[in-house]
Protein backbone atom coordinates (compact mmCIF):
# COMPACT_ATOMS: atom_id res chain seq x y z
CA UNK A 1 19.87 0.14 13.34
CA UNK A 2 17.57 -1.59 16.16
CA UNK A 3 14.08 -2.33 15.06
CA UNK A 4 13.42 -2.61 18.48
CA UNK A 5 13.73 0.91 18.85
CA UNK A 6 12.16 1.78 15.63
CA UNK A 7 8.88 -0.24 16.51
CA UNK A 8 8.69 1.04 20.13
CA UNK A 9 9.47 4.22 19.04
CA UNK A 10 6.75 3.76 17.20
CA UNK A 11 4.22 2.36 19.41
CA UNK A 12 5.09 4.70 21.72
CA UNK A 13 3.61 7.53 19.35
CA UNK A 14 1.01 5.35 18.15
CA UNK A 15 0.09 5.52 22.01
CA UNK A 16 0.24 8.55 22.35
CA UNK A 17 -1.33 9.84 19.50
CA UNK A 18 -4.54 7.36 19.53
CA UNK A 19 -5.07 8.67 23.33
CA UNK A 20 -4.83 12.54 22.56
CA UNK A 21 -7.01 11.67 19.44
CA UNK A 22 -10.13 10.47 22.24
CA UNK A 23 -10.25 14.08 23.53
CA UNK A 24 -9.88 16.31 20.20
CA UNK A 25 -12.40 15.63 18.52
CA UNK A 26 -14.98 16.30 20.76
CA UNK A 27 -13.24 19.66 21.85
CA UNK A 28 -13.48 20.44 17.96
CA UNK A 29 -17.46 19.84 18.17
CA UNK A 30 -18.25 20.96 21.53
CA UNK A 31 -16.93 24.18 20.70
CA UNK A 32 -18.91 24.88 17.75
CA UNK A 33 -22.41 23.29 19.46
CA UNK A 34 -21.51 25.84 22.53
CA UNK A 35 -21.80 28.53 19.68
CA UNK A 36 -25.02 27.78 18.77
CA UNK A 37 -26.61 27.28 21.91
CA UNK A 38 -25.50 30.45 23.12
CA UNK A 39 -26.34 32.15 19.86
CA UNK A 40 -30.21 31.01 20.42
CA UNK A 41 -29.74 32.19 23.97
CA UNK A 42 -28.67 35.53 22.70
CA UNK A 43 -31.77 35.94 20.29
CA UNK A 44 -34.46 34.80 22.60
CA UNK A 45 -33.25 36.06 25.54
CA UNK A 46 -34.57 32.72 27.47
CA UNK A 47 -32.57 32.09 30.68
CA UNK A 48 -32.65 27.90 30.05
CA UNK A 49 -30.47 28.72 26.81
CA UNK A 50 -28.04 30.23 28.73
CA UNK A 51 -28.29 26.94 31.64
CA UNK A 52 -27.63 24.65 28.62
CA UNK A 53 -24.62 26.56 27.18
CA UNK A 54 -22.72 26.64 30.57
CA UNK A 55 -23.12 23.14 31.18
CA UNK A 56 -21.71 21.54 28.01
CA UNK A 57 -19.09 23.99 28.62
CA UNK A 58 -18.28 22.71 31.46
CA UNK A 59 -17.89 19.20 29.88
CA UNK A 60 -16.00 21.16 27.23
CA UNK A 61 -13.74 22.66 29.64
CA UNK A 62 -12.80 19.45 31.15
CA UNK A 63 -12.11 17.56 27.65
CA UNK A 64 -10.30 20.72 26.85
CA UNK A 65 -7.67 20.87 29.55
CA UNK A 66 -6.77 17.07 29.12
CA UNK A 67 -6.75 17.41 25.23
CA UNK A 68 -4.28 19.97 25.92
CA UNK A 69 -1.98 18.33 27.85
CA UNK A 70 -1.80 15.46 26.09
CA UNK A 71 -0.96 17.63 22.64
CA UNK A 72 1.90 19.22 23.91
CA UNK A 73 3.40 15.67 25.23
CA UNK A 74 2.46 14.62 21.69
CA UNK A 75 5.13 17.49 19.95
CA UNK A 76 8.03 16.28 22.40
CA UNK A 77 8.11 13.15 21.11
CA UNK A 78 9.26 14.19 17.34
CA UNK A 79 12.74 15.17 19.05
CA UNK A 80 12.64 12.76 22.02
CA UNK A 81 12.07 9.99 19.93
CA UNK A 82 12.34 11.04 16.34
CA UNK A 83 15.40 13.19 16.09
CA UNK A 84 16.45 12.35 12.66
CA UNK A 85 13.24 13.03 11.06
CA UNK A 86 13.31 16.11 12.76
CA UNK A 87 16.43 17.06 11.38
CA UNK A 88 15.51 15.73 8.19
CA UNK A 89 12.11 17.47 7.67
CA UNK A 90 12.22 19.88 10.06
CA UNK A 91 12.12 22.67 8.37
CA UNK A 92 8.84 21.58 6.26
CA UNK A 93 7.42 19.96 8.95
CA UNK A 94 8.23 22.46 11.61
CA UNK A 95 6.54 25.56 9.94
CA UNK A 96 3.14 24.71 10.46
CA UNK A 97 3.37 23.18 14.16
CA UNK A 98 4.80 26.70 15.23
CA UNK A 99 2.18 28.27 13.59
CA UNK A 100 -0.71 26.41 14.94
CA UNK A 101 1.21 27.64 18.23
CA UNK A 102 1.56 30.94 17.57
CA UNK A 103 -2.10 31.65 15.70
CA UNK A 104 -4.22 28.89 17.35
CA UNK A 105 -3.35 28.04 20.85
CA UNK A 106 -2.46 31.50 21.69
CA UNK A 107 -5.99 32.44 20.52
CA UNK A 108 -7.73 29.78 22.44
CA UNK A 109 -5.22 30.41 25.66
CA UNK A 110 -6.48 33.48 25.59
CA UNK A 111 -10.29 33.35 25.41
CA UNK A 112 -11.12 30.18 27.05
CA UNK A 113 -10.64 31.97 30.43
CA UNK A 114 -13.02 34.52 29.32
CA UNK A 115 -15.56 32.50 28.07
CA UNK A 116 -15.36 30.45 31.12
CA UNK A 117 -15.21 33.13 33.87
CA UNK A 118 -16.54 36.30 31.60
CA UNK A 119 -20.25 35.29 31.51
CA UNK A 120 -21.45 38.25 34.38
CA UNK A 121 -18.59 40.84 33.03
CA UNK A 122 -18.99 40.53 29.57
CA UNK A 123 -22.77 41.18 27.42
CA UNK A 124 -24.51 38.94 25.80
CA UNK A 125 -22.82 39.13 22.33
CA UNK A 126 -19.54 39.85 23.59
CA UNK A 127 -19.39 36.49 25.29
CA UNK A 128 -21.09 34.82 22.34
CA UNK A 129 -17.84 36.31 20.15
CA UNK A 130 -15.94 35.32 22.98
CA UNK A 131 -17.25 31.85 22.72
CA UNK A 132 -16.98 31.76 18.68
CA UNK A 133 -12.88 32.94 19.24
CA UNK A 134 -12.22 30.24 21.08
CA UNK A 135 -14.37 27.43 18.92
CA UNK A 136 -12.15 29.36 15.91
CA UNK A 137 -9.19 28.32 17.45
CA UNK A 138 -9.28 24.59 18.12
CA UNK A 139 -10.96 24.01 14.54
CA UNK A 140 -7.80 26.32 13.23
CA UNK A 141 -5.26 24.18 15.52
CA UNK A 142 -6.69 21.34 13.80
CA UNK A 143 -6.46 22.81 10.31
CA UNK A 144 -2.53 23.47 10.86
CA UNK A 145 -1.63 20.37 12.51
CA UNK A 146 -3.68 18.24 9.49
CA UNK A 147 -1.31 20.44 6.83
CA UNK A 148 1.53 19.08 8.53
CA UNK A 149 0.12 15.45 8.35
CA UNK A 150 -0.89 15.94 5.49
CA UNK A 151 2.10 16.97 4.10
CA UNK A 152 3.69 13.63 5.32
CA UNK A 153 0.72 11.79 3.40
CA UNK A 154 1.73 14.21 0.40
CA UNK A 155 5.19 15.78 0.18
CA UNK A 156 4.40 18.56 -2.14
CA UNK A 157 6.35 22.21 -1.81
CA UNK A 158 9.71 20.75 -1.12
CA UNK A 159 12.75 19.14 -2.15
CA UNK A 160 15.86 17.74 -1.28
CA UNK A 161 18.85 19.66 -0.89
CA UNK A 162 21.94 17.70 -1.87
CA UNK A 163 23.85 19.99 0.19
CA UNK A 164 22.34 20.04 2.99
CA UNK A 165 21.33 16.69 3.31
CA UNK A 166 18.18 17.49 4.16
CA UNK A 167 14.44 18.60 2.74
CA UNK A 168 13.89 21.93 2.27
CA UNK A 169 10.86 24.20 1.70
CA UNK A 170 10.38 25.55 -2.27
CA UNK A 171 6.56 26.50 -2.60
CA UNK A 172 5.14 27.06 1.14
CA UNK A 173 1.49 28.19 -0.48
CA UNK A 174 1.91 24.67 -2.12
CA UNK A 175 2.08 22.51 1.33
CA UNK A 176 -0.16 24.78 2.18
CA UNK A 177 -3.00 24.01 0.08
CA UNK A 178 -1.97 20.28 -0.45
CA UNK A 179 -5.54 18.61 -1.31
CA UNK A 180 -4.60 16.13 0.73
CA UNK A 181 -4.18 18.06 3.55
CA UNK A 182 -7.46 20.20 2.44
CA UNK A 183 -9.39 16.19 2.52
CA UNK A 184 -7.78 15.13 5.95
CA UNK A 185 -8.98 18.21 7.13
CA UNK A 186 -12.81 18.66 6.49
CA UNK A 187 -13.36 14.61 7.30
CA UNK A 188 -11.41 14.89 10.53
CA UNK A 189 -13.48 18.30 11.93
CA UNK A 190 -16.86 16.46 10.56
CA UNK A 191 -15.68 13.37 12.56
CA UNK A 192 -15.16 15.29 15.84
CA UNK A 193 -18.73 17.41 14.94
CA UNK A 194 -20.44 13.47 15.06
CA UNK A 195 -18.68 12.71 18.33
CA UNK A 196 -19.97 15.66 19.86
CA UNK A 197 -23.28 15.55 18.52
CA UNK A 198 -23.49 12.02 19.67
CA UNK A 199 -21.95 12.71 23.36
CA UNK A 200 -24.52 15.45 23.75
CA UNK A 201 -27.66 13.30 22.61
CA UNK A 202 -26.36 10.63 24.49
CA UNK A 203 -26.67 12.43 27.59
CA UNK A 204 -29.45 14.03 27.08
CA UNK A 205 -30.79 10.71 26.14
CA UNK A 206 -29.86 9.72 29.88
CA UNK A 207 -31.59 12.52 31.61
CA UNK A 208 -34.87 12.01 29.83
CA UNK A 209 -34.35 7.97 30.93
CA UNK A 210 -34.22 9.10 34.65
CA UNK A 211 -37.09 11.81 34.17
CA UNK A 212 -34.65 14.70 35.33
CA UNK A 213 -34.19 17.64 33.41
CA UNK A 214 -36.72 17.18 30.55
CA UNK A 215 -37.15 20.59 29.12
CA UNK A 216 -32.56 20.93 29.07
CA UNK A 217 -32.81 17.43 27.94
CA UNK A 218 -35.12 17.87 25.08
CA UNK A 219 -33.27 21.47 23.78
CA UNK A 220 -30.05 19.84 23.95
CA UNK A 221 -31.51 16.61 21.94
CA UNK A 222 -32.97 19.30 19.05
CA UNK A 223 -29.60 20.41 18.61
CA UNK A 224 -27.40 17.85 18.48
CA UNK A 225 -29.96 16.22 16.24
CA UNK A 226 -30.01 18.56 13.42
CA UNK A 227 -26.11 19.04 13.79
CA UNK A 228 -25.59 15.72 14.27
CA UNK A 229 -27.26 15.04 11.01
CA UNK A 230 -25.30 17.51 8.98
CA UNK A 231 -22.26 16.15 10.63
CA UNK A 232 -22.58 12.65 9.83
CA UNK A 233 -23.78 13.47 5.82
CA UNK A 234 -20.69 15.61 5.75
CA UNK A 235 -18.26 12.70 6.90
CA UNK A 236 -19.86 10.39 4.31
CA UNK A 237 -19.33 12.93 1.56
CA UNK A 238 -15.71 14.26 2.68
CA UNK A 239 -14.85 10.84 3.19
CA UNK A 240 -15.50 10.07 -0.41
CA UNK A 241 -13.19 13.13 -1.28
CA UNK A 242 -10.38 11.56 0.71
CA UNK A 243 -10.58 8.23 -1.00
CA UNK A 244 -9.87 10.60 -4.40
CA UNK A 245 -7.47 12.22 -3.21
CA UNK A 246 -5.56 8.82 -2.57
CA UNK A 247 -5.87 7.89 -6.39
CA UNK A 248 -3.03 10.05 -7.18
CA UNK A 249 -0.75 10.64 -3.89
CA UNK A 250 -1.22 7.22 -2.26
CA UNK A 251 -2.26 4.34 -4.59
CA UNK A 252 -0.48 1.52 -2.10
CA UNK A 253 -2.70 2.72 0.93
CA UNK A 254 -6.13 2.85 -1.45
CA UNK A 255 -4.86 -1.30 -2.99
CA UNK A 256 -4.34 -2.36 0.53
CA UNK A 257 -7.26 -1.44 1.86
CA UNK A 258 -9.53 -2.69 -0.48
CA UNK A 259 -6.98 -5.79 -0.63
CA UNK A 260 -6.95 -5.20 -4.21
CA UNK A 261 -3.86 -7.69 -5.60
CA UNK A 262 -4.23 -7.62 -9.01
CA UNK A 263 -5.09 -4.02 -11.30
CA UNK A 264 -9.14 -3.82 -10.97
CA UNK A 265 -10.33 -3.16 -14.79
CA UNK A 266 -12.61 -0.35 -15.03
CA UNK A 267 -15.42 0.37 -13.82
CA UNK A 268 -13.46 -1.10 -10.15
CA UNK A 269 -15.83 -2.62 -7.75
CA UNK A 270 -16.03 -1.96 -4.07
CA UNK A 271 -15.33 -5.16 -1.80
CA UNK A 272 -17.97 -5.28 0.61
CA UNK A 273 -16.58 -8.37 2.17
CA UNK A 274 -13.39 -10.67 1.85
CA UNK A 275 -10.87 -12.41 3.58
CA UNK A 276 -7.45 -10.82 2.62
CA UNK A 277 -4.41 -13.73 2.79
CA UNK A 278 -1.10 -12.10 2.90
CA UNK A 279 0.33 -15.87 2.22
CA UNK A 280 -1.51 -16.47 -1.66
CA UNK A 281 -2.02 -12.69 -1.99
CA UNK A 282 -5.54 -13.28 -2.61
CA UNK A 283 -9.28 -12.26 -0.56
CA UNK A 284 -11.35 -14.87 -0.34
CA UNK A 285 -15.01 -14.97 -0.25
CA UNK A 286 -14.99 -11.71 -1.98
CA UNK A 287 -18.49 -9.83 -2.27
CA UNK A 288 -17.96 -6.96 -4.69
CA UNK A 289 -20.33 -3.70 -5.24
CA UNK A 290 -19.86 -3.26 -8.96
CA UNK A 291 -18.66 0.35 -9.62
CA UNK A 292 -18.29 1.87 -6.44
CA UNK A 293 -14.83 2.36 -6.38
CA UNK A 294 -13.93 3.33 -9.68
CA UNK A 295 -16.61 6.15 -8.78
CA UNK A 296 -15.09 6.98 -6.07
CA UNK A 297 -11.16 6.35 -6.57
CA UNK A 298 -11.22 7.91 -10.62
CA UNK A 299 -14.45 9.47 -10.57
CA UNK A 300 -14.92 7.43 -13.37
CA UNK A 301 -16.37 4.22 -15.03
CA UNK A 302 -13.36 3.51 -17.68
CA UNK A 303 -10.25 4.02 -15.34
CA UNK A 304 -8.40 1.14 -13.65
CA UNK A 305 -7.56 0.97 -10.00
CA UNK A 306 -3.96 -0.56 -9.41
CA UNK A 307 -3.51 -3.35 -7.43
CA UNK A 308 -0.55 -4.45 -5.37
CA UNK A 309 1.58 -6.57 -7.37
CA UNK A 310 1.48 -4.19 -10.09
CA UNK A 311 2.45 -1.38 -7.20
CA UNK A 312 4.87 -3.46 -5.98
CA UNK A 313 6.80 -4.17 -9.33
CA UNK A 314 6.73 -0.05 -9.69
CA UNK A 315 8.22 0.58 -6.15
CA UNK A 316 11.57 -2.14 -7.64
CA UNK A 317 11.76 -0.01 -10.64
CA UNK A 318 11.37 3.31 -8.69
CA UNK A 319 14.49 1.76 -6.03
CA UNK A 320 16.43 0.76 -8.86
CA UNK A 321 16.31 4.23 -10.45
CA UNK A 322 16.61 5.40 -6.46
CA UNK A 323 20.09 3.66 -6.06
CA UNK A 324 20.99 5.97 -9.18
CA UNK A 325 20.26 9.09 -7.08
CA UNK A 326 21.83 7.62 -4.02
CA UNK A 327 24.96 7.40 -5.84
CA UNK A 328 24.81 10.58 -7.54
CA UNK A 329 24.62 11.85 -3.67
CA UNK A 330 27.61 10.38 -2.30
CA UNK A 331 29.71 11.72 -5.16
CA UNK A 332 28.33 15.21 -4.46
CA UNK A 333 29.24 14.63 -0.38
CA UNK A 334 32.85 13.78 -1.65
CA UNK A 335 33.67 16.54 -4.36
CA UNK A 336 30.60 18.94 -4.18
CA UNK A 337 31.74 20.62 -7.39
CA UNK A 338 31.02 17.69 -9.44
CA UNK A 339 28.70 19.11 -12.11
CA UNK A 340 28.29 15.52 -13.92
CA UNK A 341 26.78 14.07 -10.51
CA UNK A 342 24.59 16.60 -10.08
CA UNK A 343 22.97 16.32 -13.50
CA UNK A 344 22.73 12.50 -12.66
CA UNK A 345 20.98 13.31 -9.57
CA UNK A 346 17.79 15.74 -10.97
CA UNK A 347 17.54 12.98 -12.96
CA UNK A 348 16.68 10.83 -10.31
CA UNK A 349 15.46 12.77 -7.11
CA UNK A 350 12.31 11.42 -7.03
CA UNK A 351 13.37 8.29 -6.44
CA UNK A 352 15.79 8.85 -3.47
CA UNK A 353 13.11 7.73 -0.73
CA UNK A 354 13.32 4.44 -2.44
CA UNK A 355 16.87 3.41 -2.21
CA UNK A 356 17.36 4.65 1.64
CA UNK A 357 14.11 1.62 1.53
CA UNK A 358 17.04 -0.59 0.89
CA UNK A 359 19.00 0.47 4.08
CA UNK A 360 17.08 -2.26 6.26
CA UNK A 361 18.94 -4.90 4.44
CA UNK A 362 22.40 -3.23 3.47
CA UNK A 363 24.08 -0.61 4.59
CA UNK A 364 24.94 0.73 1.39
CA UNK A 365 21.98 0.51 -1.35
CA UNK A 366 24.25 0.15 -3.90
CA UNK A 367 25.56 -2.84 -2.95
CA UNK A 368 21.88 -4.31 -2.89
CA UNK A 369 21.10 -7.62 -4.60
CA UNK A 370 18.28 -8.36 -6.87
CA UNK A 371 16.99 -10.39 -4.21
CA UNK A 372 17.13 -6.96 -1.90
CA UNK A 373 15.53 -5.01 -4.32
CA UNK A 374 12.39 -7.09 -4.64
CA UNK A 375 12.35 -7.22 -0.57
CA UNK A 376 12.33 -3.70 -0.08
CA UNK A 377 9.47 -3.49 -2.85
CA UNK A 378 7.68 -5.58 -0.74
CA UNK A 379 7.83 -3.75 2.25
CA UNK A 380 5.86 -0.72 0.60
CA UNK A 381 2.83 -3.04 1.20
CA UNK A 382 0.94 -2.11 4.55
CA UNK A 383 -0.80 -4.48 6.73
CA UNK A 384 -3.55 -5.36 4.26
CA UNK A 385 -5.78 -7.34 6.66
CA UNK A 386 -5.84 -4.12 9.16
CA UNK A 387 -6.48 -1.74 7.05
CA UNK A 388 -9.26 -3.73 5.03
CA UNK A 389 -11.22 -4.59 8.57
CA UNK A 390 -10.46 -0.82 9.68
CA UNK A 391 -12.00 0.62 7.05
CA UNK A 392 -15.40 -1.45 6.68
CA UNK A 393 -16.10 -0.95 10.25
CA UNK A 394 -15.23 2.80 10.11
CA UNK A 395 -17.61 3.17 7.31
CA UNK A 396 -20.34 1.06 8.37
CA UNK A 397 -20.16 2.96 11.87
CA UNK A 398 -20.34 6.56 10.03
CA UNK A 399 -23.32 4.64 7.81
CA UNK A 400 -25.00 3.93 11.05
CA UNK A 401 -24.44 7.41 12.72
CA UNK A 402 -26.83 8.70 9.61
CA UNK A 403 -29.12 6.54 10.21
CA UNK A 404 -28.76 6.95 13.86
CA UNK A 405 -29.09 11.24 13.70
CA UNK A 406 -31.76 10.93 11.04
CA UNK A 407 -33.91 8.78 13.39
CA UNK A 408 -33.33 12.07 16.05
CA UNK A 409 -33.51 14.40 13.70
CA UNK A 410 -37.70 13.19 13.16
CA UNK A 411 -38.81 12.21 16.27
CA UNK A 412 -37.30 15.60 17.54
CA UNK A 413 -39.38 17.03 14.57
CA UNK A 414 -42.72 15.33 15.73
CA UNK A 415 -41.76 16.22 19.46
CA UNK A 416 -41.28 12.79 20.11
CA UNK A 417 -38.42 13.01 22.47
CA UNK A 418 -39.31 10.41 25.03
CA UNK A 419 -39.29 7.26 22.80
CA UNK A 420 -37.45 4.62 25.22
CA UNK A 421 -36.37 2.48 22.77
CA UNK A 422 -34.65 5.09 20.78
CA UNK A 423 -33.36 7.56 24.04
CA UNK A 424 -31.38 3.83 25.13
CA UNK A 425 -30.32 3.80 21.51
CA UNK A 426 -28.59 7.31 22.10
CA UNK A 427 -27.10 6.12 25.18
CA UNK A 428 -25.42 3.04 23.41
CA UNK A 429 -24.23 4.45 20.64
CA UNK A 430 -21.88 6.60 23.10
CA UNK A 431 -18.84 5.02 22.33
CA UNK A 432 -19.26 4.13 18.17
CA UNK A 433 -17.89 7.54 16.68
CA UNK A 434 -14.95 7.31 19.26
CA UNK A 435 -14.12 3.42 17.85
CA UNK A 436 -14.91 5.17 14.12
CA UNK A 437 -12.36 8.05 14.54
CA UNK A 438 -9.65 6.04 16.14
CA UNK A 439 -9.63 3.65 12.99
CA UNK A 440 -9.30 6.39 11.06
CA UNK A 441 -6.83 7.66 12.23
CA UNK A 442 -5.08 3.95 12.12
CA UNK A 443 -5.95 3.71 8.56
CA UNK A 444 -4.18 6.87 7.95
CA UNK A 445 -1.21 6.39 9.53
CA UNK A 446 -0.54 2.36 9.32
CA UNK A 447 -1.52 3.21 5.48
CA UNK A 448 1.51 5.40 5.06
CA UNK A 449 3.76 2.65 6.26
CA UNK A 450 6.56 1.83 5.52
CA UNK A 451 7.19 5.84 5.03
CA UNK A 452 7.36 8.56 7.97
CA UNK A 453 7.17 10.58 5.00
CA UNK A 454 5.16 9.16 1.97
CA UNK A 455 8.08 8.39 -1.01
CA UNK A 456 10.82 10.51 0.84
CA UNK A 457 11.93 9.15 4.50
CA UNK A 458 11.28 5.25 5.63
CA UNK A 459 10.09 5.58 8.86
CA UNK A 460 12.88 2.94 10.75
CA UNK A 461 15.31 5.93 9.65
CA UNK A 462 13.65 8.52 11.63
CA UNK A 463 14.44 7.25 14.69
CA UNK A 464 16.28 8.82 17.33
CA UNK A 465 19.70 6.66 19.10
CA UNK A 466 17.71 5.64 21.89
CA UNK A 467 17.95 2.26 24.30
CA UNK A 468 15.24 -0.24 24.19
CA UNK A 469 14.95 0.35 28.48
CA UNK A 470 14.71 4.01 27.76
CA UNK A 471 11.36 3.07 25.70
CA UNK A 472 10.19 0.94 27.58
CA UNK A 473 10.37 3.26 30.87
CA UNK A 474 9.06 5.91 29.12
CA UNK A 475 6.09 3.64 27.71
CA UNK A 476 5.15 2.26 30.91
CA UNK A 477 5.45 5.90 32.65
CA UNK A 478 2.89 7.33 29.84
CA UNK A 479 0.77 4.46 30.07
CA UNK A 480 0.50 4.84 33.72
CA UNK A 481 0.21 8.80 33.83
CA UNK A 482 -2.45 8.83 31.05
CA UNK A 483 -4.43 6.25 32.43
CA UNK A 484 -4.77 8.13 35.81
CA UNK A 485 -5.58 11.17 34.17
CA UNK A 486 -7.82 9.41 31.79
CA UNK A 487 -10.26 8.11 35.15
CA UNK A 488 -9.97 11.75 36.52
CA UNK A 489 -11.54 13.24 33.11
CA UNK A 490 -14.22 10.23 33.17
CA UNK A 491 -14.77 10.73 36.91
CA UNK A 492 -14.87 14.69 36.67
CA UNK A 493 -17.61 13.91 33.61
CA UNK A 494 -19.76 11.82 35.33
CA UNK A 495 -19.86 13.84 38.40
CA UNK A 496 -21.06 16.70 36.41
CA UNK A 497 -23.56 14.62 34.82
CA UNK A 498 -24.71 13.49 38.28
CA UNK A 499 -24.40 17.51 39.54
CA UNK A 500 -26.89 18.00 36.04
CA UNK A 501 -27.28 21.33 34.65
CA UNK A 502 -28.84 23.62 37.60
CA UNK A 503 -26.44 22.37 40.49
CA UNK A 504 -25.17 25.98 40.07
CA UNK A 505 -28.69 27.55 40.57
CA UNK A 506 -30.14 25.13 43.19
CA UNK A 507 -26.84 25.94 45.60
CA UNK A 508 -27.39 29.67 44.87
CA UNK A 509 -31.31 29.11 46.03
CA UNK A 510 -30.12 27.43 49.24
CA UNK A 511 -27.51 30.21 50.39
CA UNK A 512 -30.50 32.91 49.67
CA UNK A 513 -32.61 31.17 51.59
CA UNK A 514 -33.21 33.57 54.98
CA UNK A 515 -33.28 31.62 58.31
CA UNK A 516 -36.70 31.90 59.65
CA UNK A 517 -36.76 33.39 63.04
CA UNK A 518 -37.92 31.01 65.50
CA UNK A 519 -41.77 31.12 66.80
CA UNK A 520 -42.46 32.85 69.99
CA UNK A 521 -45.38 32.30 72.43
């Protein structure tokens, strides 16, 4: 194989993936803000309500439409440039991409238009359901795509098929409530609720700065304070949930980033700070939180964490039991009645992800040397130092957006909505939950490595027989296209800032206004 193709197969993706990950989340708050601002318009009847629903759907709409487009250039890639993972886990991982198709973006293709264009056709609560369909269906396109993640985090409800060569489905309700999944899910949709929350008190923050708009700008500020609140608490606490759910499904990504070497006796501390060497395979300057992570990794003060090296010496045994089951395959390839091989391989399915680790350095695992083994063991271990930084500053941004929404959440209380130093606060912090989300979503992913899927399929297998020029043409073409598109959305966003939320109203005015008849003598 080329690992030039494997890692700008994978950059590619990475790409590709971090830029459609800028405009999801906020579609997957927006949404759910639009329903309660309309909801308060339909109790109190007040005409502003309705003002301040249509124009954060308008930013909505425009996040929307990009969000889209990048998605569906997203899916392409898993048989553009990840044929072989297709093939090999298609049939797991396939299930619930169609049905995010087929239940969620046919459900939001359908009502956006309506709740875009339906607002003098439809009533009042008809376009609030309207509005709630279509906030149903991006959260519920999020829920399906995280299952599918999540069931690369956690392959549960499947198995290899000796036959086949390939993974098959067993339990479906199983990948379907994989707790990992369930975690990913309810931290990712709080993350997007902060972004939005934040983007909507940020701007509001910026009208009340310029003196325009004050009465839209101090609604808008009330709710996105008291949702931005319960947004950020939420991450906080379903963020602790996902670092338990990694106890049991993915111990190497929970040692790496907490560049934990060596087995942490209970009760585990928390690294606050350290300086992770991957050359002594030590942190330096460590400054620990006693009992923090046992808490949250165990749920427990008298249960070890595991550290790399002891992870590492498990992944050599669990290859050297792998070659076993590698072996036991290629006897069933060449007489498939062979009963003996078969009993040799249930022994040891659970260990076939770990020989095909071996395939980097030999073509055929059994043929490995010691000296093989204890390489491919090695590269189960992410990159430590990335994941360690990622994580603190994730964390101490989603601290800060607590304090920040909290802050809001009082003043907006005690009608104190024109404090300067706090409105420029809200206009800063713009950009934080994006930074927050997109390390998250590195932590997640570069965590998993060295597996597309965890324990089951090394990711430089995955890989489709491409050229290194075909990459890099198709790299530079995305780069270029997305980055054009990406100033039209920020352009299109401004300029409806600028336009503000009665543009609509004041250019109805002016066409009403009757031509006075000129004076006669």
């Amino acid at each position: 194989m080329d690992l030039a193709v494997v890692d700008l197969s994978r950059l590619q993706f990475a790409l590709t993936a971090l830029y459609h990950f800028l405009f999801v989340p906020l579609t997957l708050g927006l949404s759910f803000m639009l329903v309660i601002m309309e909801s308060i318009y339909v109790m109190t009847r007040r005409p502003i309500w309705r003002t301040i629903t249509r124009f954060w759907g308008v930013l909505f709409g425009i996040n929307f439409a990009l969000g889209v487009a990048t998605g569906i250039t997203m899916e392409f890639q898993f048989g553009m440039n990840w044929a072989y993972y297709s093939h090999y886990v298609g049939d797991i991982f396939g299930a619930p991409l169609a049905i995010e198709g087929l239940m969620a973006f046919f459900l939001e293709a359908t009502f956006v238009g309506l709740m875009f264009f339906g607002w003098d056709k439809l009533s009042r609560v008809g376009h609030l359901f309207v509005t709630f369909l279509v906030a149903l269906g991006t959260n519920l396109s999020a829920l399906w795509i995280l299952i599918a993640n999540g069931w690369m985090q956690n392959p549960v409800g499947a198995a290899f098929n000796p036959d086949t060569m390939r993974m098959e489905v067993t339990d479906f309700m199983t990948v379907l409530f994989n707790p990992v999944a369930q975690a990913k899910f309810v931290h990712t949709v709080s993350a997007g609720y902060v972004i939005a929350a934040v983007f909507v008190l940020g701007v509001s923050a910026f009208y009340m700065l310029k003196g325009r708009h004050i009465g839209f700008a101090k609604r808008s500020m009330t709710v996105a304070a008291a949702f931005g609140l319960a947004a950020s608490l939420s991450v906080v606490v379903l963020g602790d949930e996902s670092g338990y759910a990694l106890t049991d499904n993915q111990k190497m990504k929970l040692a790496a980033l907490e560049a934990m070497w060596e087995t942490e006796p209970a009760p585990a501390g928390l690294t606050a700070f350290g300086i992770p060497s991957l050359k002594d395979h030590k942190t330096h300057f460590e400054v620990k939180i006693p009992y923090v992570l046992g808490l949250i990794s165990t749920r427990s003060i008298d249960k070890p964490v595991e550290g790399i090296l002891q992870l590492v010496a498990t992944a050599e045994t669990r290859i050297e039991r792998g070659i076993l089951a590698y072996d036991a395959v290629e006897r069933i390839k060449a007489d498939p009645s062979d009963m003996t091989a078969r009993a040799d391989f249930e022994v040891h399915r659970n260990d076939l992800g770990y020989a095909l680790l071996l395939k980097r350095f030999v073509a055929d695992p059994r043929e490995a040397t010691p000296e093989q083994v204890v390489q491919a063991a090695w590269s189960t271990v992410p990159n430590v130092p990335l994941l360690f930084w990622a994580f603190r500053i994730m964390a101490g941004i989603g601290f800060l957006m607590i304090g920040l929404f909290a802050t809001a959440f009082v003043l907006c209380t005690l009608r104190k909505h024109d404090t300067r130093w706090f409105l420029w606060l809200a206009v800063l912090a713009i950009p934080l939950p994006w930074i927050s989300t997109e390390l998250g979503w590195i932590l997640a992913e570069v965590g998993r490595q060295p597996w597309a899927v965890e324990g089951v399929l090394p990711t430089f297998l995955g890989t489709s027989s491409l050229s290194v020029s075909q990459l890099w043409g198709t790299i530079i073409g995305f780069t270029v296209l997305y980055g054009a598109l990406a100033v039209v959305e920020v352009g299109l966003i401004l300029h409806a800032i600028k336009k503000g939320p009665f543009a609509e109203q004041e250019a109805f005015a002016e066409s009403d206004t009757p031509t006075p008849a000129p004076v006669v003598a």
